[in-house]
PDB file of N, CA and C in Angstrom:
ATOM      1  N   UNK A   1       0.826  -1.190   0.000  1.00  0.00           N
ATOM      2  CA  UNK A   1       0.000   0.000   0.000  1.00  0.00           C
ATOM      3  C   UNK A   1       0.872   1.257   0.000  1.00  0.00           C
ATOM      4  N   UNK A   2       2.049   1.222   0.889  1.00  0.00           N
ATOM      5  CA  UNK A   2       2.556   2.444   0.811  1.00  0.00           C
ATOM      6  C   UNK A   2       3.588   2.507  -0.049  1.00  0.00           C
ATOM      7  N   UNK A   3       3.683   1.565  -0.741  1.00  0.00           N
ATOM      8  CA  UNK A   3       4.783   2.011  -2.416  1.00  0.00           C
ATOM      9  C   UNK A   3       3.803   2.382  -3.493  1.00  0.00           C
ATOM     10  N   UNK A   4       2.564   1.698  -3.073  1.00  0.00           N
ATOM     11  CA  UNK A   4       1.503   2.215  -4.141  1.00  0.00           C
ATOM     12  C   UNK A   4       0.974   4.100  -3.854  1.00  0.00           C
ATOM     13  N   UNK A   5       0.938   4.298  -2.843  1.00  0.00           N
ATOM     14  CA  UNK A   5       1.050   5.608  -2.727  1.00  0.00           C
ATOM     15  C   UNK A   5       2.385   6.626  -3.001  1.00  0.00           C
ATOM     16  N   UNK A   6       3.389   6.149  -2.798  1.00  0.00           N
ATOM     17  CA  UNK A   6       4.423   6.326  -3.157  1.00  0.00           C
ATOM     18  C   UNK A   6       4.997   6.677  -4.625  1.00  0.00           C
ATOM     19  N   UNK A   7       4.504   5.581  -5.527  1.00  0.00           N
ATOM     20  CA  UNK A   7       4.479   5.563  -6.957  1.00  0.00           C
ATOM     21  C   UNK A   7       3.524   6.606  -7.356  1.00  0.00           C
ATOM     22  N   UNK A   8       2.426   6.954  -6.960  1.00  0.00           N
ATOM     23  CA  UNK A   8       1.189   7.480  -7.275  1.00  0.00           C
ATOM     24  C   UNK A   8       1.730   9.161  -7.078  1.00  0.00           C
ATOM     25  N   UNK A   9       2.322   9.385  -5.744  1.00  0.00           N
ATOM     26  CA  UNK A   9       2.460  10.461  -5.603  1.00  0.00           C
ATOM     27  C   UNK A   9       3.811  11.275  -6.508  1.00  0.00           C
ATOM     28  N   UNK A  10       4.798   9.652  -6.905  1.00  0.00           N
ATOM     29  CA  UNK A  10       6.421   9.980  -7.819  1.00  0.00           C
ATOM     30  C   UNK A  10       5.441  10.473  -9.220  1.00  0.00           C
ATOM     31  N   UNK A  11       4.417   9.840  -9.697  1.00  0.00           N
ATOM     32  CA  UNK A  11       3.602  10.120 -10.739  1.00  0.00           C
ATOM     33  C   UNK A  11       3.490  11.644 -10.768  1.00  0.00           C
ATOM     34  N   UNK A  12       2.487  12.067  -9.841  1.00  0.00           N
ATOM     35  CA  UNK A  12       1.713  13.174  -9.860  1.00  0.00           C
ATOM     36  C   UNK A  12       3.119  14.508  -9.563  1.00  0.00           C
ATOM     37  N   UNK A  13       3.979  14.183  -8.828  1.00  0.00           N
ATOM     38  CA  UNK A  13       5.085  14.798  -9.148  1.00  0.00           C
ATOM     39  C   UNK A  13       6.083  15.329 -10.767  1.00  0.00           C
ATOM     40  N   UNK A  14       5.669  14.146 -11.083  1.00  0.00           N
ATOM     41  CA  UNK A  14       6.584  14.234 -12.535  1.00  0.00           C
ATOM     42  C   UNK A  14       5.787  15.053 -12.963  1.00  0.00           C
ATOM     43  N   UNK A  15       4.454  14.872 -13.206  1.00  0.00           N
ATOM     44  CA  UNK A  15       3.294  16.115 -14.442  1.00  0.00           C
ATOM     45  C   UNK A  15       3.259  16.670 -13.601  1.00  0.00           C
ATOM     46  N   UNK A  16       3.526  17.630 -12.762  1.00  0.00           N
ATOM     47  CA  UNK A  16       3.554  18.681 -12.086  1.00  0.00           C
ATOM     48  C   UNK A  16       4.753  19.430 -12.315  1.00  0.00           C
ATOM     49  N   UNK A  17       5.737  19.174 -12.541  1.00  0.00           N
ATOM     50  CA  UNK A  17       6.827  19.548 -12.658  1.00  0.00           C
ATOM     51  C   UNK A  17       6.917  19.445 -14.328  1.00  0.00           C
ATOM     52  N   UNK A  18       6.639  18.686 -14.730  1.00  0.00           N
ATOM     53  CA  UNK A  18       6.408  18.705 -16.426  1.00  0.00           C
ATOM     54  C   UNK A  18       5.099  20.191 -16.830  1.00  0.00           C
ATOM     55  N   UNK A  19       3.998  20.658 -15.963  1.00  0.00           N
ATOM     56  CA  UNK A  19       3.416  21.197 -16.508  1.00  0.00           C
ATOM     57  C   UNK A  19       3.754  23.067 -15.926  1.00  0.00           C
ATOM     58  N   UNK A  20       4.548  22.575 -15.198  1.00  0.00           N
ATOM     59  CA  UNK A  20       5.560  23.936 -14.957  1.00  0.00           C
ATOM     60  C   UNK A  20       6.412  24.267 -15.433  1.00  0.00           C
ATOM     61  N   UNK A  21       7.318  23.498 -16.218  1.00  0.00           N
ATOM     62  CA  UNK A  21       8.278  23.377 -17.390  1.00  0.00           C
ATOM     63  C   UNK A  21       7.508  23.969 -18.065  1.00  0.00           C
ATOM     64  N   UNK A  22       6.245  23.472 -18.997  1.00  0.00           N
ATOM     65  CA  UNK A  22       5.325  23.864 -19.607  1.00  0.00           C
ATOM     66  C   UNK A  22       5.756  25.692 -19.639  1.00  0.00           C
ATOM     67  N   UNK A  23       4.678  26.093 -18.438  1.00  0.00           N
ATOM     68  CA  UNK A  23       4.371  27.284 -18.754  1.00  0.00           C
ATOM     69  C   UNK A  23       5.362  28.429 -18.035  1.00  0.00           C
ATOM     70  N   UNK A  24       6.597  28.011 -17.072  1.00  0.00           N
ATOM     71  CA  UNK A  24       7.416  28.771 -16.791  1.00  0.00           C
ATOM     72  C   UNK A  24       8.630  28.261 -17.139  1.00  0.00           C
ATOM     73  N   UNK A  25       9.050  27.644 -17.035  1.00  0.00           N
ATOM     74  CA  UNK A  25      10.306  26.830 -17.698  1.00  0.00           C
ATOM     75  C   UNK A  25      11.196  27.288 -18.864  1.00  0.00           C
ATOM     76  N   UNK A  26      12.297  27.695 -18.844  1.00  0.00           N
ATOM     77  CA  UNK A  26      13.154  28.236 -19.930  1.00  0.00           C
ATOM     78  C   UNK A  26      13.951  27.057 -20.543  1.00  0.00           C
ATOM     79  N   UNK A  27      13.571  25.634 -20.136  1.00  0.00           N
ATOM     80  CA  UNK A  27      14.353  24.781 -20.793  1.00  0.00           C
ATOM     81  C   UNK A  27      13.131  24.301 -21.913  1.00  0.00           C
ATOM     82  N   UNK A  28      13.563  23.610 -23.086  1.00  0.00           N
ATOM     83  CA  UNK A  28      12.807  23.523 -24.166  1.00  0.00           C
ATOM     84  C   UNK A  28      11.665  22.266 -23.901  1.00  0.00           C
ATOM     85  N   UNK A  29      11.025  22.047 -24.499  1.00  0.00           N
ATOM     86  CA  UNK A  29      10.103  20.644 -24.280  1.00  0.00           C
ATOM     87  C   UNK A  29       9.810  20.346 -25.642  1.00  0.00           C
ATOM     88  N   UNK A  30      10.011  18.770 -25.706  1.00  0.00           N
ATOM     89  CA  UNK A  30       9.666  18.017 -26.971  1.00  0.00           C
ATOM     90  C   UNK A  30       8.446  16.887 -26.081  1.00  0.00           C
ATOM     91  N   UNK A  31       7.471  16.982 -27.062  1.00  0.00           N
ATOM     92  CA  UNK A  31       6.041  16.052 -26.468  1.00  0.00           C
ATOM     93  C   UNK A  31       6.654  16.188 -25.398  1.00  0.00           C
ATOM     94  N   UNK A  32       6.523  17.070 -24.241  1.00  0.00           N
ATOM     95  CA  UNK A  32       6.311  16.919 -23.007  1.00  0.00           C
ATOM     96  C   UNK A  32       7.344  16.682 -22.131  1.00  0.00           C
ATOM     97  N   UNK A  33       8.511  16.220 -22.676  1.00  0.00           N
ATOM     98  CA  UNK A  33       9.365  15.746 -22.081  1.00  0.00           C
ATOM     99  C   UNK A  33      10.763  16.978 -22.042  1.00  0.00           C
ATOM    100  N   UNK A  34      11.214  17.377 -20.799  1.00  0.00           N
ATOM    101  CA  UNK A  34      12.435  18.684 -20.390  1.00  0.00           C
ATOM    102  C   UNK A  34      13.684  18.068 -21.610  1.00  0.00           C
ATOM    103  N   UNK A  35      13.916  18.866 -22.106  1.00  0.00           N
ATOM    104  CA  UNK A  35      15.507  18.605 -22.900  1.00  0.00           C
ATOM    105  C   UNK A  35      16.367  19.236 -21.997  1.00  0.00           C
ATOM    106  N   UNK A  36      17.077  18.770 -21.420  1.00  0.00           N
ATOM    107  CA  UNK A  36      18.105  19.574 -20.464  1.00  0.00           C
ATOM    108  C   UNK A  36      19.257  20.005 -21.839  1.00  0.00           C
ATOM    109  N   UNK A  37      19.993  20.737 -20.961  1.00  0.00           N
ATOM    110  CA  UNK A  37      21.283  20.969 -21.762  1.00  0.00           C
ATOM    111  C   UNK A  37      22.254  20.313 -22.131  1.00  0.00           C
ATOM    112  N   UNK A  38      22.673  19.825 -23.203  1.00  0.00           N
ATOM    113  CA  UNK A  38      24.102  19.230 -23.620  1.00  0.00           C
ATOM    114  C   UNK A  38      25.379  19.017 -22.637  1.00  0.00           C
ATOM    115  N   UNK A  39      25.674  18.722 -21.442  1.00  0.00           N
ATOM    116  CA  UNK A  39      26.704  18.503 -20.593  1.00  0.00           C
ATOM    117  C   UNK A  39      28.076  18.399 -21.051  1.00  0.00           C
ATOM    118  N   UNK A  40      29.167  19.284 -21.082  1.00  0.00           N
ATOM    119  CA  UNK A  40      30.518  18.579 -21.358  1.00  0.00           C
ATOM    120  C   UNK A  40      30.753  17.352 -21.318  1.00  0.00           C
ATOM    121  N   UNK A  41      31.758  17.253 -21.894  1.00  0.00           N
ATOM    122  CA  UNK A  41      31.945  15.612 -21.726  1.00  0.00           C
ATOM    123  C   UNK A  41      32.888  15.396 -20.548  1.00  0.00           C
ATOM    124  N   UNK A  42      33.748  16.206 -20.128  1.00  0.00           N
ATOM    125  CA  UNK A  42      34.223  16.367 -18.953  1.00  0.00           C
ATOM    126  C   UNK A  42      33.644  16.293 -17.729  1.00  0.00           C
ATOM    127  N   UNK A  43      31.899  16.809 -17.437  1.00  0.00           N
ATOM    128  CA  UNK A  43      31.287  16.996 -16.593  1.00  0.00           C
ATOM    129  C   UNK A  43      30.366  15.596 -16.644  1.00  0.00           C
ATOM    130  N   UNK A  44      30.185  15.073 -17.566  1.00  0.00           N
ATOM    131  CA  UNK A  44      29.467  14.093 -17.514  1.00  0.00           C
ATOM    132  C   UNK A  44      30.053  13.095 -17.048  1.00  0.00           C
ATOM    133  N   UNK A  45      31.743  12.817 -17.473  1.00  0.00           N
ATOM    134  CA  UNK A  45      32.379  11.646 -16.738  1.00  0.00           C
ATOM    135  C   UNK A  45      32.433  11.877 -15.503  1.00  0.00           C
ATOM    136  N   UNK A  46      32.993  13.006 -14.837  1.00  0.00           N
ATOM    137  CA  UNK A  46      33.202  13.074 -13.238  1.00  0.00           C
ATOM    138  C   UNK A  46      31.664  12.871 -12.677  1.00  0.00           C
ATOM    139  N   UNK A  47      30.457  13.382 -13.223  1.00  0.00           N
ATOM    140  CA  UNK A  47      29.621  13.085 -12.522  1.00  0.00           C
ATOM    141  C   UNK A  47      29.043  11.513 -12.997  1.00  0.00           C
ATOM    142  N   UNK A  48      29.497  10.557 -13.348  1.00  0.00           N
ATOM    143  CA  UNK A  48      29.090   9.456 -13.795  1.00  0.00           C
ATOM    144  C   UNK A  48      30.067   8.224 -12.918  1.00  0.00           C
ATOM    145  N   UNK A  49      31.488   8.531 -12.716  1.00  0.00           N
ATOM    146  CA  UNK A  49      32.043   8.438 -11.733  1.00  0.00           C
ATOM    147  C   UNK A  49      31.802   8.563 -10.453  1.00  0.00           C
ATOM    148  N   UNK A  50      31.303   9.530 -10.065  1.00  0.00           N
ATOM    149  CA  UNK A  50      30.816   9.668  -8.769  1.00  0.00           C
ATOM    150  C   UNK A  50      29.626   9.070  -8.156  1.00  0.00           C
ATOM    151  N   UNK A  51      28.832   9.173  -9.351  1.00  0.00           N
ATOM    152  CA  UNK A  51      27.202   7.980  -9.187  1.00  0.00           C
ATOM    153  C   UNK A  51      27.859   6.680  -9.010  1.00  0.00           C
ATOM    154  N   UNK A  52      29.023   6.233  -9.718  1.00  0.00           N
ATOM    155  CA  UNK A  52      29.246   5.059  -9.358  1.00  0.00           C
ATOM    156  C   UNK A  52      29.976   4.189  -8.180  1.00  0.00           C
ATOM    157  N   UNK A  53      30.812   5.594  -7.982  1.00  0.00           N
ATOM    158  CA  UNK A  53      31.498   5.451  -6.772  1.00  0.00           C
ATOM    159  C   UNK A  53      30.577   5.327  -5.129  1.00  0.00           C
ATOM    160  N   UNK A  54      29.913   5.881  -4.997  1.00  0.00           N
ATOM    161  CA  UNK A  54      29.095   6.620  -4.139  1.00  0.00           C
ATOM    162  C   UNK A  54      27.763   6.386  -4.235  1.00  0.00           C
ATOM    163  N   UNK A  55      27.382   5.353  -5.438  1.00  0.00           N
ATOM    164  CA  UNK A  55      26.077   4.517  -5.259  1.00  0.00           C
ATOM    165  C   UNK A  55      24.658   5.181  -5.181  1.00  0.00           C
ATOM    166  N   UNK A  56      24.953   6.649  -6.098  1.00  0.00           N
ATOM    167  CA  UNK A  56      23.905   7.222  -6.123  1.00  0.00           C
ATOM    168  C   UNK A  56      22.853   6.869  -7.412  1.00  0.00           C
ATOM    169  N   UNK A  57      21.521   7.503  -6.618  1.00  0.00           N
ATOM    170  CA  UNK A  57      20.249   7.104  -8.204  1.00  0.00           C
ATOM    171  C   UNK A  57      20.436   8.655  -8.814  1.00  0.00           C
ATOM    172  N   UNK A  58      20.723   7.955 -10.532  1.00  0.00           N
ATOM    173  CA  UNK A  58      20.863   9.053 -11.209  1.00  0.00           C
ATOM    174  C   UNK A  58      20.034   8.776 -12.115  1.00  0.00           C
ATOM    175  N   UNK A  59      19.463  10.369 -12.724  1.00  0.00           N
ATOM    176  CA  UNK A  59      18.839  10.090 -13.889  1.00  0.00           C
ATOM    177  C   UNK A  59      19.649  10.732 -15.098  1.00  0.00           C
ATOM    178  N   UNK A  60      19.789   9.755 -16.147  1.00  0.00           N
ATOM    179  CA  UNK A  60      20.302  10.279 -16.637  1.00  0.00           C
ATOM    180  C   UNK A  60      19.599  10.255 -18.412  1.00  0.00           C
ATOM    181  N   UNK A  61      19.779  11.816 -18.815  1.00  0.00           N
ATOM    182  CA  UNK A  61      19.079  11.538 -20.235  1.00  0.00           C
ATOM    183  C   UNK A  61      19.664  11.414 -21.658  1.00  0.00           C
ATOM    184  N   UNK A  62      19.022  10.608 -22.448  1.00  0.00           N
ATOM    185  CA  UNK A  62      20.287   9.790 -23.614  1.00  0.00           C
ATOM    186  C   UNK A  62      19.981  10.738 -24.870  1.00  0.00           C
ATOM    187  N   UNK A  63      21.215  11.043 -25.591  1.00  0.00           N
ATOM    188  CA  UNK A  63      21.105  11.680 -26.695  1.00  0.00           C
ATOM    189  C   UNK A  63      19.602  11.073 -27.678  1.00  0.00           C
ATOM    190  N   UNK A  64      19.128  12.493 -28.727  1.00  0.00           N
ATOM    191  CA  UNK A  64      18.178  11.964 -29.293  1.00  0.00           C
ATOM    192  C   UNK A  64      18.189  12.684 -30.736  1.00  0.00           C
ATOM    193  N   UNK A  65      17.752  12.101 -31.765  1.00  0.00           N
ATOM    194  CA  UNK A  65      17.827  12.805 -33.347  1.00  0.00           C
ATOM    195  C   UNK A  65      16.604  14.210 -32.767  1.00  0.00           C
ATOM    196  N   UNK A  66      17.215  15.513 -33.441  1.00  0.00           N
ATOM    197  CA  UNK A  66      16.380  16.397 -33.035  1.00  0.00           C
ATOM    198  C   UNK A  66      14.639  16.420 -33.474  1.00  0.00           C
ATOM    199  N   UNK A  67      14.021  17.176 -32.576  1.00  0.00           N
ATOM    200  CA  UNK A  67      12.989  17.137 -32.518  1.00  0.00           C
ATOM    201  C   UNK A  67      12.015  15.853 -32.168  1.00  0.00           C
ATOM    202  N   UNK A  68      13.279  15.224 -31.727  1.00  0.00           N
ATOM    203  CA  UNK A  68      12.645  13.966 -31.051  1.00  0.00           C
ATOM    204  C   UNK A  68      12.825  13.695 -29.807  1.00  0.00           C
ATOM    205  N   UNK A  69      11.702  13.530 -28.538  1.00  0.00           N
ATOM    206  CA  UNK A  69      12.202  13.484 -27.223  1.00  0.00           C
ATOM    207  C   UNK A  69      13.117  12.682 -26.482  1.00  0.00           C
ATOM    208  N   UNK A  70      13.909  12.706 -26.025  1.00  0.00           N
ATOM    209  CA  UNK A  70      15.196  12.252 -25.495  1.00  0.00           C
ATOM    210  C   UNK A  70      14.569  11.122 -24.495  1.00  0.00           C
ATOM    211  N   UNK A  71      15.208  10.608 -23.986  1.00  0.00           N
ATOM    212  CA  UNK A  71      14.707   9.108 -23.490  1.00  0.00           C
ATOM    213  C   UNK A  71      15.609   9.417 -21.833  1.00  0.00           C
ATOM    214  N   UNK A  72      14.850   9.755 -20.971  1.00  0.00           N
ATOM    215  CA  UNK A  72      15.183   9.949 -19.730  1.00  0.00           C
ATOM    216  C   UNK A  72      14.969   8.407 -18.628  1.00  0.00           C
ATOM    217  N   UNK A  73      15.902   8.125 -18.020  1.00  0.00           N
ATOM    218  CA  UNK A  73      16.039   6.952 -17.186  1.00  0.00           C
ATOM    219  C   UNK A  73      16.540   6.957 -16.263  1.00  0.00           C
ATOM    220  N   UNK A  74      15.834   6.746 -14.618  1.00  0.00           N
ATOM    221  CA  UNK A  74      16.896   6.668 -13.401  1.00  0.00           C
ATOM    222  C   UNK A  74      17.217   5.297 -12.902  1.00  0.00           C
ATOM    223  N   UNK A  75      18.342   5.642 -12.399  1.00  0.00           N
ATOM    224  CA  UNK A  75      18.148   3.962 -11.569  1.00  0.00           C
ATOM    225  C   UNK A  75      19.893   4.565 -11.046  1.00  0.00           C
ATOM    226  N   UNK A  76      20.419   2.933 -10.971  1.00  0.00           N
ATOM    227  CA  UNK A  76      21.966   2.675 -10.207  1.00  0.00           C
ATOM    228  C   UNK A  76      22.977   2.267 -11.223  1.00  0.00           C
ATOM    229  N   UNK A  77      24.183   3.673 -11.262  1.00  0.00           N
ATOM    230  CA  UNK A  77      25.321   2.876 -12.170  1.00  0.00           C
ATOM    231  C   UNK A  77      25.996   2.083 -11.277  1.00  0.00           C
ATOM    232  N   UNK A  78      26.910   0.830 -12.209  1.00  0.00           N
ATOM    233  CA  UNK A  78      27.808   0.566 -12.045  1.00  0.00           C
ATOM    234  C   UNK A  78      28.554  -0.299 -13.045  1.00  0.00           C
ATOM    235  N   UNK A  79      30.294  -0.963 -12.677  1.00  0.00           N
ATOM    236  CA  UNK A  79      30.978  -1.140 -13.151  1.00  0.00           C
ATOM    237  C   UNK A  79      31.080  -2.733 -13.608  1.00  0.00           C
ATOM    238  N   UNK A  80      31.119  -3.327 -14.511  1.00  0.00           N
ATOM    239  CA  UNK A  80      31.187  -4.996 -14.577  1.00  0.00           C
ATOM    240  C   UNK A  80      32.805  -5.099 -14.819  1.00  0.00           C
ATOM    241  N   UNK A  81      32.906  -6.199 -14.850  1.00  0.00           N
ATOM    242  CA  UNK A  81      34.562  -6.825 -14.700  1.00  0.00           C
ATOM    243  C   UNK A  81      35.403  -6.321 -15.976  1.00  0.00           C
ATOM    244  N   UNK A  82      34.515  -6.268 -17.064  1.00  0.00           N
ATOM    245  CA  UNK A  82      35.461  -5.257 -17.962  1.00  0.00           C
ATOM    246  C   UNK A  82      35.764  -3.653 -17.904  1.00  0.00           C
ATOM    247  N   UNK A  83      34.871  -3.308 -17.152  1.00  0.00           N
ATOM    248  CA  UNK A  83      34.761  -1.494 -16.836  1.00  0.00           C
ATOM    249  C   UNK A  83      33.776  -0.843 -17.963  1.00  0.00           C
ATOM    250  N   UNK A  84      32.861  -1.564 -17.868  1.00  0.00           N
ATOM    251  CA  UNK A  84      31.927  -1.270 -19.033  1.00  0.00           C
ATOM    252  C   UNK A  84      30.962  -0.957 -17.457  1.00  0.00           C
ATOM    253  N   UNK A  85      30.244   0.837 -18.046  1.00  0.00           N
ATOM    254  CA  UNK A  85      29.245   1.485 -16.916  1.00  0.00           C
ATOM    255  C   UNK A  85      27.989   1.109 -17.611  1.00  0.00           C
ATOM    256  N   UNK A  86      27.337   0.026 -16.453  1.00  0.00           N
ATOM    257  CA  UNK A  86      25.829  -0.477 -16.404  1.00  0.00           C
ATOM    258  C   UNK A  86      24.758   0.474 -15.902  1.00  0.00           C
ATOM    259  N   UNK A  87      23.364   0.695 -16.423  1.00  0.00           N
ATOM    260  CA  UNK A  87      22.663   1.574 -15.593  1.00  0.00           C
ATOM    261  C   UNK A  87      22.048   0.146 -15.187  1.00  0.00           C
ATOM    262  N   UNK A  88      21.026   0.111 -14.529  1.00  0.00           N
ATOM    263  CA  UNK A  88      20.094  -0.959 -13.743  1.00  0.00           C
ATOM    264  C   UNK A  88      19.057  -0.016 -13.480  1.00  0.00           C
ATOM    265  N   UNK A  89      17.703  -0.365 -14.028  1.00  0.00           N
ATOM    266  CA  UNK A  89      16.828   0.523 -13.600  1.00  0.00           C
ATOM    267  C   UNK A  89      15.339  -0.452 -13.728  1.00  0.00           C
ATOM    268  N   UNK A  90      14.398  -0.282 -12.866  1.00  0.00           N
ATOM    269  CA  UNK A  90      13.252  -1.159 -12.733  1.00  0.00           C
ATOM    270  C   UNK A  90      12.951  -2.076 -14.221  1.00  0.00           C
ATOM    271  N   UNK A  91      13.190  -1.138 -15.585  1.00  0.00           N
ATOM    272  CA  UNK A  91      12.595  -1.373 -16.957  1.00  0.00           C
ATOM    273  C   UNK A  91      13.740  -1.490 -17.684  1.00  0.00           C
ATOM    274  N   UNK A  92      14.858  -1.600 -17.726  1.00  0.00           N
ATOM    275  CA  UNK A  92      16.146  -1.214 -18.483  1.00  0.00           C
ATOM    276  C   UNK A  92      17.634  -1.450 -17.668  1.00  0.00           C
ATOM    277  N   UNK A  93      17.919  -2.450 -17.900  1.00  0.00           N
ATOM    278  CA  UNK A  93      19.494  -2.471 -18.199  1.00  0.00           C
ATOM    279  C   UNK A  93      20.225  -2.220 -19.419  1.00  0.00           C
ATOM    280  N   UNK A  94      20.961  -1.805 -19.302  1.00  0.00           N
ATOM    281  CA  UNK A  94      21.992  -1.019 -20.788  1.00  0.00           C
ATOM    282  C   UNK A  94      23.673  -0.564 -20.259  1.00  0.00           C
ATOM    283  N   UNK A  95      24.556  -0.512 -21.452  1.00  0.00           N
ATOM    284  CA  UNK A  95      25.944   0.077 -20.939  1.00  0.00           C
ATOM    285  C   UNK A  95      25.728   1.109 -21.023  1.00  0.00           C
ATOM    286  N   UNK A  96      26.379   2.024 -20.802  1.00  0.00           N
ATOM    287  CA  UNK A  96      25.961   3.772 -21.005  1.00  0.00           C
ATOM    288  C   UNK A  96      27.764   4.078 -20.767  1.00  0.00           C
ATOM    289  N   UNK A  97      27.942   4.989 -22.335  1.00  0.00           N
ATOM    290  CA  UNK A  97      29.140   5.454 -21.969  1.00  0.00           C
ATOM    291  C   UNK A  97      28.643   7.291 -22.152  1.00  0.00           C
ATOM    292  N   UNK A  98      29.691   8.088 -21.855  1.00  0.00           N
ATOM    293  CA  UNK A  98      29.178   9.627 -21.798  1.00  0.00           C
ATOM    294  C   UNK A  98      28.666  10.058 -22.722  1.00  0.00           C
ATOM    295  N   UNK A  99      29.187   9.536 -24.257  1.00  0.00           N
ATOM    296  CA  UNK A  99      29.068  10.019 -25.295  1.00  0.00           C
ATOM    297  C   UNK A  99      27.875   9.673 -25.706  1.00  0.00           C
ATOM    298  N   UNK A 100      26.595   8.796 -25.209  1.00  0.00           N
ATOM    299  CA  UNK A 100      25.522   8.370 -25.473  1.00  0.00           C
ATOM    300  C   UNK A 100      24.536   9.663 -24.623  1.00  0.00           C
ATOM    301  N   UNK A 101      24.894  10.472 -24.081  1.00  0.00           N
ATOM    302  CA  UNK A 101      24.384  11.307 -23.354  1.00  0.00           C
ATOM    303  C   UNK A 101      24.301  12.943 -23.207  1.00  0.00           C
ATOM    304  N   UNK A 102      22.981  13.475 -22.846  1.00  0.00           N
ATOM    305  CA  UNK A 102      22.421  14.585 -22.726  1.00  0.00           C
ATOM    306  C   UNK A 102      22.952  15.356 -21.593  1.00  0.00           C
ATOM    307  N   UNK A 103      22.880  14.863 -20.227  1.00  0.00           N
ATOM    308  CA  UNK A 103      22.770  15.275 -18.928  1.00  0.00           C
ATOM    309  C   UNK A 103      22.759  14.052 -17.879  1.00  0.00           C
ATOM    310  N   UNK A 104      23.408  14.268 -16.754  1.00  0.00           N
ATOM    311  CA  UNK A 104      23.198  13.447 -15.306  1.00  0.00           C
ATOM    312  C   UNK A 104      22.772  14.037 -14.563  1.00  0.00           C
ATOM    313  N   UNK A 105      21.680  13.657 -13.462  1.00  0.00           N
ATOM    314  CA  UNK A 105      21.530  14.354 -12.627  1.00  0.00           C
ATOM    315  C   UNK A 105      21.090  13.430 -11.646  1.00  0.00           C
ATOM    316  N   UNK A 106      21.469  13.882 -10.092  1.00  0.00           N
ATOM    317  CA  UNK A 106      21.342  13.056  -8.828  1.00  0.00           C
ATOM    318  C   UNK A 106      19.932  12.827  -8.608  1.00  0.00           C
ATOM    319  N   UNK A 107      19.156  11.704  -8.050  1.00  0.00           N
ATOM    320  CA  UNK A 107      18.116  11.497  -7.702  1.00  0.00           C
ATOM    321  C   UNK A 107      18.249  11.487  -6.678  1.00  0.00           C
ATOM    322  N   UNK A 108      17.717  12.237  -5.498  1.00  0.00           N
ATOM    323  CA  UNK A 108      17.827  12.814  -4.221  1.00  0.00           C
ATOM    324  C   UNK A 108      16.266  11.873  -3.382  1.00  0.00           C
ATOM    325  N   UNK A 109      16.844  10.580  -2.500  1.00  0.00           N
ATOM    326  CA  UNK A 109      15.759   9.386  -2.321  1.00  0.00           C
ATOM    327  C   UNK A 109      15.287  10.189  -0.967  1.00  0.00           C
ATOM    328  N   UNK A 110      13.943  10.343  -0.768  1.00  0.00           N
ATOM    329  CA  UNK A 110      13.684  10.909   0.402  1.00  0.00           C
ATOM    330  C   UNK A 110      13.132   9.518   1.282  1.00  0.00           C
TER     331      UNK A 110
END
């Protein structure tokens, strides 16, 4: 019951914050979805490193052909025995190297 409220309320959070993007928001929107900004590639490794080090939930969003919405995903990086960076996320496992990418950003678990 209380992950089902939980989920319900992570829901009603996201379109809330999606419909404020909307109408105050200076970052762009494709169908609905925030395009963050292009990240160095410098900034994306140290912060991709550090999610992994330090076992944080990141979301992170994957490059996309323009005018097409970018494919946003959180969950847990980490490292397999070759040093290939895994995301793990409820719907999606994948490698993720920087260059496949938009933006990182910390998921802050309350």
């Amino acid at each position: 019951m209380q992950n089902s409220t939980a989920r319900r309320f992570a829901n009603l959070s996201n379109q809330v914050a999606t419909i404020y993007q909307e109408f105050f928001g200076e970052l762009p929107l494709i169908d609905g979805q925030v395009v963050y900004p292009q990240m160095p590639e410098f900034q994306l490794t140290y912060f991709l490193d550090q999610a992994v080090t330090r076992h944080y939930r990141v979301q992170l969003q994957f490059k996309a052909a323009p005018n097409v919405a970018p494919m946003t995903v959180s969950g847990f990086l980490q490292t397999d025995a070759a040093q290939h960076m895994i995301l793990r996320s409820t719907s999606l496992t994948t490698i993720v190297t920087p260059t496949m990418l938009r933006s990182v950003q910390r998921v802050h678990l309350h």
